[in-house]
Protein backbone atom coordinates (compact mmCIF):
# COMPACT_ATOMS: atom_id res chain seq x y z
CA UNK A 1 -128.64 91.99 -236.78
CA UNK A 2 -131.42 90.76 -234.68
CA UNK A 3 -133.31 92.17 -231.72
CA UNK A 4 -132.13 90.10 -228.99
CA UNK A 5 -134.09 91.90 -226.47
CA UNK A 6 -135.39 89.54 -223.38
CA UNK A 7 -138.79 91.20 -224.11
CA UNK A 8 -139.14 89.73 -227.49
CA UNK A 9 -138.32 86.65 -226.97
CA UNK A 10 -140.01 83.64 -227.16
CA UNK A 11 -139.75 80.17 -225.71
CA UNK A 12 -141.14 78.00 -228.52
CA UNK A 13 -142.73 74.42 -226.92
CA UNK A 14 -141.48 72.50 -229.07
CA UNK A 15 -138.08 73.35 -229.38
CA UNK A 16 -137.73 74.32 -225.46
CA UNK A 17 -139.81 72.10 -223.37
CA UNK A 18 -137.50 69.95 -221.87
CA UNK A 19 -134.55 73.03 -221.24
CA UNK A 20 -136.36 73.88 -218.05
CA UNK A 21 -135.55 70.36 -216.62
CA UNK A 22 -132.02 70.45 -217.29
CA UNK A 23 -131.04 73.30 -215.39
CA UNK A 24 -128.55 72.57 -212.22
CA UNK A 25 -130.08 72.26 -209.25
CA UNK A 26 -127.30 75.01 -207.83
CA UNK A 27 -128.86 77.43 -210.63
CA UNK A 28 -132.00 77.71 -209.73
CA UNK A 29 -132.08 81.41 -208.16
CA UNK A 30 -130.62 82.72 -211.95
CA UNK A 31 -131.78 81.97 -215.41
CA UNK A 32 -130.98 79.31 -217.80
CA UNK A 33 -129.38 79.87 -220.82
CA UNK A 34 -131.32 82.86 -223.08
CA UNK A 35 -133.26 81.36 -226.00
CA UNK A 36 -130.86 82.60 -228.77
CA UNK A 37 -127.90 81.22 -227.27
CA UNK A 38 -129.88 77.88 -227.16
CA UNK A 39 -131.12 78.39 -230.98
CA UNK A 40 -127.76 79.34 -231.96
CA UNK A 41 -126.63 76.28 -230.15
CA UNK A 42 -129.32 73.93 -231.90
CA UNK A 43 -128.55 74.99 -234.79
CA UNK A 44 -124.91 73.87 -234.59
CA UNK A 45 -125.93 70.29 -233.36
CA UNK A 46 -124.35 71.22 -230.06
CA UNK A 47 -125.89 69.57 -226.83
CA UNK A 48 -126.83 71.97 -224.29
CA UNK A 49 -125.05 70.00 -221.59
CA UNK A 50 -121.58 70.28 -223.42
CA UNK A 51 -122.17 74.29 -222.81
CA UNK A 52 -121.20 76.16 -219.27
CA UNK A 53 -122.31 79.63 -218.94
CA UNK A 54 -122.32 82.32 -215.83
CA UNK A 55 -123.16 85.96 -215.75
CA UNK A 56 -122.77 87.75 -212.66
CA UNK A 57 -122.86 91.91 -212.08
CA UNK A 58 -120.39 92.69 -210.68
CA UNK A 59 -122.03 94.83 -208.00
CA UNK A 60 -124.33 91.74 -207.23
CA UNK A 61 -124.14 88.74 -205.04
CA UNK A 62 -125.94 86.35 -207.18
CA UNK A 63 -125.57 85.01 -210.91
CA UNK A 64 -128.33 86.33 -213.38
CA UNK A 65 -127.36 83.58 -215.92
CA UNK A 66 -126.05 79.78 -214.53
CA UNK A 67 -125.91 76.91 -217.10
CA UNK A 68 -124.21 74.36 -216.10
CA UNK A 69 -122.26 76.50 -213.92
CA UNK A 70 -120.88 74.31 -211.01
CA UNK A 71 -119.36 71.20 -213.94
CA UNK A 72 -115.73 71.24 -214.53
CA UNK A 73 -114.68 72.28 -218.68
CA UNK A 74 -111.82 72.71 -220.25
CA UNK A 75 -111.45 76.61 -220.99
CA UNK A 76 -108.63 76.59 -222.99
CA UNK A 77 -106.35 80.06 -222.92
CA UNK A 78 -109.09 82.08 -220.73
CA UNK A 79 -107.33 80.31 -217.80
CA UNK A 80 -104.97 82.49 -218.43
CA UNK A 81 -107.08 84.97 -216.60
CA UNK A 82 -106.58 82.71 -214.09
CA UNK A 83 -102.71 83.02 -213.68
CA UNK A 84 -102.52 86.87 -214.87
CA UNK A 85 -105.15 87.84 -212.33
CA UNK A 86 -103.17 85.71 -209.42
CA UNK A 87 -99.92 87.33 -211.01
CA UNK A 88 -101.20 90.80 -210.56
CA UNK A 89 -102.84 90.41 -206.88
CA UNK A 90 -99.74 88.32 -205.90
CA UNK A 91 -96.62 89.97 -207.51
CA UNK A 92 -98.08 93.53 -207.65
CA UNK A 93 -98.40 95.82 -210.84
CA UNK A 94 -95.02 97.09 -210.10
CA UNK A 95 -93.32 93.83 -210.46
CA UNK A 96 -90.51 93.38 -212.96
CA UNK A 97 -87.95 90.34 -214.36
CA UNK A 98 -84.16 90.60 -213.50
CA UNK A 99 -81.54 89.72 -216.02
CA UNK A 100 -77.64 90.15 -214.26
CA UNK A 101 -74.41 89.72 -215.58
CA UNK A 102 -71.60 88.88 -214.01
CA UNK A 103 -67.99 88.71 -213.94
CA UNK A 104 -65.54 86.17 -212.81
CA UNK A 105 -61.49 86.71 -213.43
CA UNK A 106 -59.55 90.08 -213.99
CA UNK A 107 -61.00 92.72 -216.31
CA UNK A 108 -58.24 95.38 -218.05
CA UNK A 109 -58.35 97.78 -220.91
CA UNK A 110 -61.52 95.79 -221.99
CA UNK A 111 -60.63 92.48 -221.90
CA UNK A 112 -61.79 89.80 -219.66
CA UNK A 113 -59.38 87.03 -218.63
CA UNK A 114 -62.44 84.99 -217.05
CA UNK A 115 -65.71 84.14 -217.64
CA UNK A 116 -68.94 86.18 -218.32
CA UNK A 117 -72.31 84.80 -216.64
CA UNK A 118 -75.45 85.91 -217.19
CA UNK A 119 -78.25 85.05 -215.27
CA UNK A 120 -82.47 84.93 -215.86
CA UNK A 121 -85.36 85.12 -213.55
CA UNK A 122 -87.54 84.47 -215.84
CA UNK A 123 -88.24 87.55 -217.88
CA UNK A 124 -90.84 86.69 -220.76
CA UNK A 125 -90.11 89.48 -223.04
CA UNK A 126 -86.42 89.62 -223.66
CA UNK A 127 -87.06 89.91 -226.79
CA UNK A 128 -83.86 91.26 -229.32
CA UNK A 129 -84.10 94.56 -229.35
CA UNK A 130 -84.16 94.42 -225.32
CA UNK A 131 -80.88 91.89 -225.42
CA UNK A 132 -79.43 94.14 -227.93
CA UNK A 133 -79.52 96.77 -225.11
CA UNK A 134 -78.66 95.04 -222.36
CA UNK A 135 -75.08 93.73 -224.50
CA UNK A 136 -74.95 97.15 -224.95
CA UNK A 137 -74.91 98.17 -221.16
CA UNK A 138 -72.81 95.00 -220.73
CA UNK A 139 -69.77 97.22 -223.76
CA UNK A 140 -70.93 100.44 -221.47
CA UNK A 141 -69.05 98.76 -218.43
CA UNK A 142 -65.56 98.42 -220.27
CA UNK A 143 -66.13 94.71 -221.55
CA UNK A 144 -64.88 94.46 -225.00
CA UNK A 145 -63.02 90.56 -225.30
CA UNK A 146 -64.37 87.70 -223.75
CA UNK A 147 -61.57 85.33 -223.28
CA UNK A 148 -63.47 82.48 -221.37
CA UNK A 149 -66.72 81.02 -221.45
CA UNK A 150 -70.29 82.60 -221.38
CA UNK A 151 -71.80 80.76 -218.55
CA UNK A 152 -75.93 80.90 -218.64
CA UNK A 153 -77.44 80.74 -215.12
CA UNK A 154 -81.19 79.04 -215.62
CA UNK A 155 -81.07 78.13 -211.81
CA UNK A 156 -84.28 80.48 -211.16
CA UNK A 157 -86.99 77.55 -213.07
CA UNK A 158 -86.46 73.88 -212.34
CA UNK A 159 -84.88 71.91 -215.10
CA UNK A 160 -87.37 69.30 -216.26
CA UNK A 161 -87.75 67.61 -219.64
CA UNK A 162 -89.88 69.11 -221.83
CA UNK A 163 -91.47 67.32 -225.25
CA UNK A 164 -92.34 70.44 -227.55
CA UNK A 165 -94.35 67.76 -229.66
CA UNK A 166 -96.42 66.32 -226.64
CA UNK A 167 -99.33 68.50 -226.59
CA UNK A 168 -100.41 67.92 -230.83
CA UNK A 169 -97.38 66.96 -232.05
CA UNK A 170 -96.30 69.94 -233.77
CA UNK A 171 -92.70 71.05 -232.08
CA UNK A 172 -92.06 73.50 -234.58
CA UNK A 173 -95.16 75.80 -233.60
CA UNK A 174 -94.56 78.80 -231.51
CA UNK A 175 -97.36 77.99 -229.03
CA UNK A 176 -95.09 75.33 -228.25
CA UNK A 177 -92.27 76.52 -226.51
CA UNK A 178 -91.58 75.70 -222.96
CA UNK A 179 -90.40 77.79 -220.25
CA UNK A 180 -87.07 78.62 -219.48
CA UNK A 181 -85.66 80.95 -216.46
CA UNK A 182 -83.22 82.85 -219.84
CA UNK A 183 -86.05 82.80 -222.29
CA UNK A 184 -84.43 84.58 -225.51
CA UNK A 185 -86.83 86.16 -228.04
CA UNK A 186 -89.56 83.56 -226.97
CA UNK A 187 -86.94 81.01 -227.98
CA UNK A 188 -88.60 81.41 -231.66
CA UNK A 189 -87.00 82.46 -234.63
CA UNK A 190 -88.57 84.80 -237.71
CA UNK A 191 -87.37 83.43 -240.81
CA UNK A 192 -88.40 85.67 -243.98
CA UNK A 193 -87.83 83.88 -247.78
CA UNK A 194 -87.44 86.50 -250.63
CA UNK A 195 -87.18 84.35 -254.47
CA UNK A 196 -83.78 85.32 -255.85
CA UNK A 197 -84.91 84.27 -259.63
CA UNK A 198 -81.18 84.99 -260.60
CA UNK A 199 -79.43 82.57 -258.14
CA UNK A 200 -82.17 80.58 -258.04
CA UNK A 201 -82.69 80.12 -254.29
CA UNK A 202 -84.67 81.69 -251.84
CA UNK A 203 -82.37 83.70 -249.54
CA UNK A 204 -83.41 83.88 -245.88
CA UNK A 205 -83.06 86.92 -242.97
CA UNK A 206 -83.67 85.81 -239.72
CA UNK A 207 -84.38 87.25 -236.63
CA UNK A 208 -82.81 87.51 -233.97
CA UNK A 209 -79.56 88.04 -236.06
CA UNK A 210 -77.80 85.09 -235.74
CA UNK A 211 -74.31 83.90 -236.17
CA UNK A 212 -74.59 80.98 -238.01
CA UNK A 213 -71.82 80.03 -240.94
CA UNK A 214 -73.71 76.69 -242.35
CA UNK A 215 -76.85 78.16 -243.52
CA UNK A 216 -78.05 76.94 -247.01
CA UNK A 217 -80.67 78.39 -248.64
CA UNK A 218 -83.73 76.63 -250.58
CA UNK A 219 -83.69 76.27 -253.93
CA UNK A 220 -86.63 77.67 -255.61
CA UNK A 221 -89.00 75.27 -256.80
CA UNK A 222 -92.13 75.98 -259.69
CA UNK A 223 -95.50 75.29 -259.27
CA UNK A 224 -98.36 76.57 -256.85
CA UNK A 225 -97.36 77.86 -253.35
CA UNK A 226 -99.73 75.02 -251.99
CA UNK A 227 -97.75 74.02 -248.69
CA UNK A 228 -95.00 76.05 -248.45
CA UNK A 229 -93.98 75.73 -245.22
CA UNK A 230 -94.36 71.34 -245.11
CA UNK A 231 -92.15 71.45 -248.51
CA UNK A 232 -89.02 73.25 -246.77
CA UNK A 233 -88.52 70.63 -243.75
CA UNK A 234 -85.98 73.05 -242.25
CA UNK A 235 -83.40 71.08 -239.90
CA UNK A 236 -82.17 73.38 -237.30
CA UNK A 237 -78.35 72.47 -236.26
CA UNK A 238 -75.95 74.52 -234.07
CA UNK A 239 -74.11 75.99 -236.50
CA UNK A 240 -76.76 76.69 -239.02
CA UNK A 241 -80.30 75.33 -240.76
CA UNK A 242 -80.40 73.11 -243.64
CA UNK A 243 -83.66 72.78 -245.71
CA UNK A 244 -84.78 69.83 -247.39
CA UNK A 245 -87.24 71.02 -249.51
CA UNK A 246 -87.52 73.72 -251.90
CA UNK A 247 -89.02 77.14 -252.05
CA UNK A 248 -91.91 77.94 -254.89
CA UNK A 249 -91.15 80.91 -256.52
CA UNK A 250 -94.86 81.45 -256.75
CA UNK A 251 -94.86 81.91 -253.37
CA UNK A 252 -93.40 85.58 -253.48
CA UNK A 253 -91.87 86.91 -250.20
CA UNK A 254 -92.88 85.14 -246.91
CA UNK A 255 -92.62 85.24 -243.34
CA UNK A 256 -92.43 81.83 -240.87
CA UNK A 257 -92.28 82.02 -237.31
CA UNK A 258 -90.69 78.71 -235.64
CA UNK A 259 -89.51 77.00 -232.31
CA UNK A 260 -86.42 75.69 -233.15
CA UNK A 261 -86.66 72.90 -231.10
CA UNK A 262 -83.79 70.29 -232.01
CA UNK A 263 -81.42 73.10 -230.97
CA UNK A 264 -80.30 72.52 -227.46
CA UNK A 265 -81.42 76.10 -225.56
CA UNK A 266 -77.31 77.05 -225.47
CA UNK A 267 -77.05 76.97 -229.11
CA UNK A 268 -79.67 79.19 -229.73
CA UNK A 269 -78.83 81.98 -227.26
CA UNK A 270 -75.12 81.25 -227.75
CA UNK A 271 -75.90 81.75 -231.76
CA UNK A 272 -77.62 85.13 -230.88
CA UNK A 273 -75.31 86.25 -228.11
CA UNK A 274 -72.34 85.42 -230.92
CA UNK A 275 -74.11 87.99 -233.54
CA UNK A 276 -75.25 90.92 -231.35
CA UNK A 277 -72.22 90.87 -229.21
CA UNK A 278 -69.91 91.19 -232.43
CA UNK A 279 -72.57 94.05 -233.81
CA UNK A 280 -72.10 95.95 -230.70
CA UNK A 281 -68.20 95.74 -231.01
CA UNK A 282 -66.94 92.76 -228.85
CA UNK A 283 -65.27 89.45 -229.47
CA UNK A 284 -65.80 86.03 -227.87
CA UNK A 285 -64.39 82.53 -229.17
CA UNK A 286 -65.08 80.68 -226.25
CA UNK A 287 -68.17 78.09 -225.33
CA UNK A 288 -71.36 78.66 -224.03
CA UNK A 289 -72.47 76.21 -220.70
CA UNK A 290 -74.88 75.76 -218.91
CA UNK A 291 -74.07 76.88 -214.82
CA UNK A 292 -74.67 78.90 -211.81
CA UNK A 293 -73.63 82.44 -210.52
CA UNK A 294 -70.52 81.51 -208.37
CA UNK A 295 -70.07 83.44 -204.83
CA UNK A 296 -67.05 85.58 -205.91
CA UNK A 297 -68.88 87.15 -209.44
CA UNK A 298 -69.36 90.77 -209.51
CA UNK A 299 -72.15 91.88 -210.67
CA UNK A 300 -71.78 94.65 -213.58
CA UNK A 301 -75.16 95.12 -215.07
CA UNK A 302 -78.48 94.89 -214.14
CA UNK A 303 -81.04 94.91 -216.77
CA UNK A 304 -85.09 95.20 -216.28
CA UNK A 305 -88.26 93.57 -218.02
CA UNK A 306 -91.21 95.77 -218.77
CA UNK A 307 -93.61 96.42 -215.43
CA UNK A 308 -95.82 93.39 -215.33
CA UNK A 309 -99.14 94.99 -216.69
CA UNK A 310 -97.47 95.24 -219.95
CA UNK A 311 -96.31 91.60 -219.82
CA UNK A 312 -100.14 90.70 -218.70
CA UNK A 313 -101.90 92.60 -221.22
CA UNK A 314 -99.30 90.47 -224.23
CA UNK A 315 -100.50 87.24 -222.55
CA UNK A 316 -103.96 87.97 -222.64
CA UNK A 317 -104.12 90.05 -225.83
CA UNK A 318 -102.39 87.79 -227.80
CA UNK A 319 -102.42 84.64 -225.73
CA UNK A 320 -99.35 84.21 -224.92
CA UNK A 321 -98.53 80.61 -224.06
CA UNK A 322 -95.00 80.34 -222.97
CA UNK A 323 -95.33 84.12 -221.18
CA UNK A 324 -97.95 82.42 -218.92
CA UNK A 325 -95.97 79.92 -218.13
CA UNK A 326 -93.61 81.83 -216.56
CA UNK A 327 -96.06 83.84 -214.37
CA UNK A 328 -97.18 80.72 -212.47
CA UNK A 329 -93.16 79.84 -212.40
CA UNK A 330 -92.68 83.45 -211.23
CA UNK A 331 -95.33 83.22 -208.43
CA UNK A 332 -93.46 80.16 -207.14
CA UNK A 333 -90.30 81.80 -207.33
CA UNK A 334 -91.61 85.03 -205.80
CA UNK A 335 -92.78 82.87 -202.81
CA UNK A 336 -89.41 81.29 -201.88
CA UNK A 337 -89.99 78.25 -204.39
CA UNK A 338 -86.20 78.61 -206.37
CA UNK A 339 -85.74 76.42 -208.44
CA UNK A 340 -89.43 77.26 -209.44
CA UNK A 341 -91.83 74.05 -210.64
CA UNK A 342 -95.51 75.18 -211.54
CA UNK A 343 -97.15 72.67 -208.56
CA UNK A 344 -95.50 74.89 -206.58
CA UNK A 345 -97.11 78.07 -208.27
CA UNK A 346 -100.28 75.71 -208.90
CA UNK A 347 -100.93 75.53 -204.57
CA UNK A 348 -100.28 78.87 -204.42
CA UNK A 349 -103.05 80.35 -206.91
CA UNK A 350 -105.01 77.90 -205.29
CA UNK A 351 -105.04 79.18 -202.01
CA UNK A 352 -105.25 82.34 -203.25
CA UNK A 353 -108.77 81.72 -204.63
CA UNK A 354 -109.33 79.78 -201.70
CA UNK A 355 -109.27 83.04 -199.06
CA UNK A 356 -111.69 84.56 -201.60
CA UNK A 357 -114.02 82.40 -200.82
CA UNK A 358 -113.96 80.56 -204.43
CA UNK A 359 -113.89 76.63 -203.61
CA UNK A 360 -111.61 75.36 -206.28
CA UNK A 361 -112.15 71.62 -205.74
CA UNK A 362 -112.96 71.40 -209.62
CA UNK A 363 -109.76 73.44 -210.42
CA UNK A 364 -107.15 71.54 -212.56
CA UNK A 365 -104.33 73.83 -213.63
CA UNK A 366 -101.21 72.28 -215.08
CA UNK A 367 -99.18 74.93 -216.25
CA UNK A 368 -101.53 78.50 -216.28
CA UNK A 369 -101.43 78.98 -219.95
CA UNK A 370 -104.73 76.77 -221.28
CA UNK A 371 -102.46 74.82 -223.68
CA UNK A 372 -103.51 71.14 -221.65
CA UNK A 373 -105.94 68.80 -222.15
CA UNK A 374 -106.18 68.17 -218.53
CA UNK A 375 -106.91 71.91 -217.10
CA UNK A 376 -110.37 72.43 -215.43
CA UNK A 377 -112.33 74.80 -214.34
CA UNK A 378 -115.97 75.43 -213.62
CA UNK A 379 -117.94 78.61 -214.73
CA UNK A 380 -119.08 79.42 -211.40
CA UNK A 381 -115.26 79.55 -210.26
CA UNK A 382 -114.06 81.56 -213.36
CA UNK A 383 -116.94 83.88 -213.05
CA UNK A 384 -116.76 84.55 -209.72
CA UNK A 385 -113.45 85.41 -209.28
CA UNK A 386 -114.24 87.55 -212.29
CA UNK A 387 -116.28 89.02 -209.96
CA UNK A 388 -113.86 89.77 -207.75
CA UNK A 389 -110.96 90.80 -209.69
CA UNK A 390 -113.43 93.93 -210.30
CA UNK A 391 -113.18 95.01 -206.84
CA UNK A 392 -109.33 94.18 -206.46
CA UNK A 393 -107.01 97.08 -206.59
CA UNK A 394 -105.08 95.87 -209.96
CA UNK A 395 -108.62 96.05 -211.76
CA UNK A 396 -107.47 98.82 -214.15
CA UNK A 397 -104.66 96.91 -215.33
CA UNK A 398 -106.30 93.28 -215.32
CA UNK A 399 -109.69 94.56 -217.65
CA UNK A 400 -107.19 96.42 -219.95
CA UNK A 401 -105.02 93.76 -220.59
CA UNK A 402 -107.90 91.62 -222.87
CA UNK A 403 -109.22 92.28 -225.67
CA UNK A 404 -111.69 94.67 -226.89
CA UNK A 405 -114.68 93.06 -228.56
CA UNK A 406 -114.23 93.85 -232.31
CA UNK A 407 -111.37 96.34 -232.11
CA UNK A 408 -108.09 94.56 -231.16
CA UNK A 409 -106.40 90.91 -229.87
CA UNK A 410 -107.65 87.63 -230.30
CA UNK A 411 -111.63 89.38 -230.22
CA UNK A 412 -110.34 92.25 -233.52
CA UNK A 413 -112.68 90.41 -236.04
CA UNK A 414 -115.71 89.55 -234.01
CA UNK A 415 -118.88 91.11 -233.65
CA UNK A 416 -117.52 94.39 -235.54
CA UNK A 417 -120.70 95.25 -236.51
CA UNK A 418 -122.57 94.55 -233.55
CA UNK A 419 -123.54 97.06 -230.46
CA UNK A 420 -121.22 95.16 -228.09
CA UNK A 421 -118.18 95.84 -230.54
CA UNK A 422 -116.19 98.16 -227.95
CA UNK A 423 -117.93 97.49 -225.10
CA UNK A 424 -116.60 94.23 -224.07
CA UNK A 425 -113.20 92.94 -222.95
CA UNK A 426 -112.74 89.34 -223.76
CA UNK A 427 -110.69 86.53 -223.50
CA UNK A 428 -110.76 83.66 -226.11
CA UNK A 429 -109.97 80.11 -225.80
CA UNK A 430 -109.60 77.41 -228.39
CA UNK A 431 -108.77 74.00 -228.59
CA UNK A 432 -109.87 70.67 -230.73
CA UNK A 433 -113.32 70.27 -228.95
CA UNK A 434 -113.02 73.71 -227.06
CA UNK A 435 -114.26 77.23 -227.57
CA UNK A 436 -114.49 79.44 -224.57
CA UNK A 437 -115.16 83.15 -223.73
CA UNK A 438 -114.82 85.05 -220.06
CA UNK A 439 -114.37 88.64 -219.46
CA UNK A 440 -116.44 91.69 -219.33
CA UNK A 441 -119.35 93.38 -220.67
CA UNK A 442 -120.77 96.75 -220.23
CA UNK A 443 -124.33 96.50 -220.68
CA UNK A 444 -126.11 99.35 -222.34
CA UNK A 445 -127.83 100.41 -219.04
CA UNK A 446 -124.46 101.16 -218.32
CA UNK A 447 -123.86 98.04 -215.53
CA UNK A 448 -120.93 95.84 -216.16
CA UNK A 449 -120.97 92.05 -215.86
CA UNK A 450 -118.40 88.87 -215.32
CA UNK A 451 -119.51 86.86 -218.31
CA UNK A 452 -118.22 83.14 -219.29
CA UNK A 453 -119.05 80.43 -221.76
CA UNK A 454 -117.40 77.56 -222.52
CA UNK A 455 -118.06 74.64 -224.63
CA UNK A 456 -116.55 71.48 -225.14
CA UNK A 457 -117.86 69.43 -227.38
CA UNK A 458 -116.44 67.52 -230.65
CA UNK A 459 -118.63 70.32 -232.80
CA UNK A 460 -117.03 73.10 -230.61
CA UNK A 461 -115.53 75.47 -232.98
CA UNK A 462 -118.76 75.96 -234.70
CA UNK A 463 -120.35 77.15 -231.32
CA UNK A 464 -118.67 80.68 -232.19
CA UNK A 465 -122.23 82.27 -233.02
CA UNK A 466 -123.73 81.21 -229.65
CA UNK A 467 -121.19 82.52 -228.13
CA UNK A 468 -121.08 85.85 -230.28
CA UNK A 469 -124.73 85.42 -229.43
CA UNK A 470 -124.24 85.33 -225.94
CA UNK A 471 -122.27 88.21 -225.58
CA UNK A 472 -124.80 90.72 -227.84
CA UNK A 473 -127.45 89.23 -225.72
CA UNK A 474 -125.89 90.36 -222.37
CA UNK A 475 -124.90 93.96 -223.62
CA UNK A 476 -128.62 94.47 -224.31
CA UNK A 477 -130.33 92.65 -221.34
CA UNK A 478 -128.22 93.45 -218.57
């Protein structure tokens, strides 16, 4: 790997003569971009002024590196530093999700002449195993038979229409799921093929469980894999999923996570609720609907997300779209904003930035996640409230929830072998004609800096090494 050290390096005249005019006016005090990032850049074809960069200790007042800091980019998913930092200052690291349930009618010897409602506030991590529970908890309080309807309270998160295919028209992709105040398992479903040479189909496990009677399975198909996933064209209806296509054998056994979204949001949880509440010993024949938690329903169970750290430290990880989504919801809802919309939550992280002195004039935040081609945000504003998430209270829990440079998340395969591996927490972005990174690094004198760098640019994704660059570079010249 090599030496990136400020001392040995060169400007060369030819390459670097005009850099020095390009630097912002509002940069002046700090330094422009290092040399390798710009020869990393260069060599990728990748104009300088489609890169913004800002480091900043964190103990300092002033930027050491600004590039371009004070234009508006698109950072992709490290907004979602953004909205978890906001979350965490806002809703407090003890904060969790509600689910309820509720009856209304007469409940004896375990059956319930009336309806069951269960209502959301949002929780992003009611995953199956958690739902399984709570149904359980639900059996624990004597409810065995169902005989009405199960009513789904979504009141907490405005109802809006949402096109799953809007952003790059692919619906069935997980990142594309929108929010929703009863949010089920990330409203995806696993679906795992295993060849059955002797029936000649592929059968299919799914997860969550669901109780679907229609199912039919691919046949199996020869040739190469190739395409696997294109060939199947699964149709998703309500009482089961059809596939088109066929399954090559040659494939062996394979996994596909999908957003079912045809299926209207009742089928799917009503699909799931029909399974697990039939493995944990109940019965229900009646409908699922949409509704709201009516005046005279008792409350019977009260179930509880994880703490919000944990839900941060998915979202940032792992870059969680839709769980982002429902942090800016939450912040609206936490603030008296029910039914939640994210302009609501939008004003409010807004403001927040505001009273730390960040001017946010540039800021263009849609939905808090990254997945938009209209969010904005400048480096100066990212880095700086960077900057001050490090002297907030919730800092232990904010720098823990990203990723550490070559060990785990979104940042596991990069820069392994380099000194920074392990001494950085990142955040990635990506989109067509965006690459971004923002986080922290802890500088081999032992000083930690707010780093971000963002490029958009048509040639983006091969901007990776400048940005690997970049990172290396600060670890050994800070």
């Amino acid at each position: 790997m090599p030496n990136y050290r400020l001392s040995s390096l060169v400007f060369s005249c030819s390459l670097f003569s005009g850099l020095l005019c390009l630097i912002p006016a509002a940069a002046h005090a700090a330094q422009p971009l290092p040399p390798v990032v710009a020869e990393a850049l260069s060599r990728s074809a990748i104009p300088l002024q489609s890169v913004g960069a800002y480091v900043q200790e964190v103990s300092s007042p002033k930027p050491t590196v600004a590039w371009n800091a004070e234009a508006g980019f698109n950072p992709a998913s490290t907004m979602k530093l953004v909205t978890t930092d906001a979350a965490l200052e806002m809703l407090g690291p003890a904060f969790v999700w509600k689910t309820r349930a509720y009856l209304r009618g007469t409940l004896s010897d375990g059956v319930l002449q009336g309806d069951l409602i269960i209502r959301g506030e949002g929780d992003p991590k009611l995953v199956t195993e958690r739902f399984w529970q709570f149904l359980r908890q639900i059996r624990a309080a004597g409810v065995r038979e169902i005989r009405g309807n199960l009513i789904l309270d979504r009141s907490q998160f405005a109802t809006t229409a949402y096109d799953a295919g809007a952003f790059d028209g692919s619906p069935l992709k997980p990142y594309n799921v929108g929010p929703d105040a009863l949010l089920l398992n990330y409203n995806v479903v696993t679906m795992r093929f295993m060849p059955d040479a002797v029936r000649g189909v592929a059968t299919v496990q799914f997860d969550p469980p669901v109780a679907w009677t229609q199912t039919r399975m691919p046949n199996l198909t020869n040739g190469a894999c190739g395409d696997w996933q294109g060939n199947l064209q699964p149709q998703f209806q309500p009482d089961g999923v059809r596939f088109s296509g066929g399954y090559p054998a040659s494939c062996g056994e394979k996994i596909w996570y999908i957003h079912p979204y045809r299926l209207n949001p009742n089928d799917y949880f009503g699909q799931v609720f029909r399974q697990l509440w039939r493995d944990v010993g109940g019965s229900f024949s009646g409908n699922v609907v949409d509704g709201t938690t009516p005046p005279d329903a008792r409350q019977i169970v009260e179930w509880q997300s994880p703490s919000l750290p944990e839900i941060v430290r998915d979202i940032n990880k792992f870059s969680n779209n839709v769980m982002a989504r429902h942090l800016l919801l939450t912040i609206a809802a936490q603030h008296g904003n029910v039914p939640a919309t994210p302009q609501f939550g939008v004003n409010l992280v807004r403001a927040w930035l505001n009273r730390k002195g960040i001017d946010t004039d540039k800021l263009v935040i849609e939905n808090g996640s990254g997945l938009s081609r209209t969010e904005q945000i400048t480096p100066e504003e990212m880095g700086r409230m960077l900057v001050a998430a490090y002297q907030s209270p919730v800092m232990a829990e904010f720098i823990a929830s990203m990723p550490i440079v070559g060990l785990d998340g979104t940042m596991r395969r990069r820069l392994v072998n380099d000194d920074v591996a392990g001494r950085a927490h990142i955040k990635t972005g990506s989109l067509d004609g965006v690459r971004s990174v923002a986080g922290y690094v802890q500088a081999i004198s032992g000083r930690r800096y707010a780093v971000v760098c963002i490029i958009n640019d048509s040639r983006a994704e091969a901007g990776r090494a400048a940005q690997d660059a970049f990172l290396q570079w600060v670890y050994e010249n800070g």
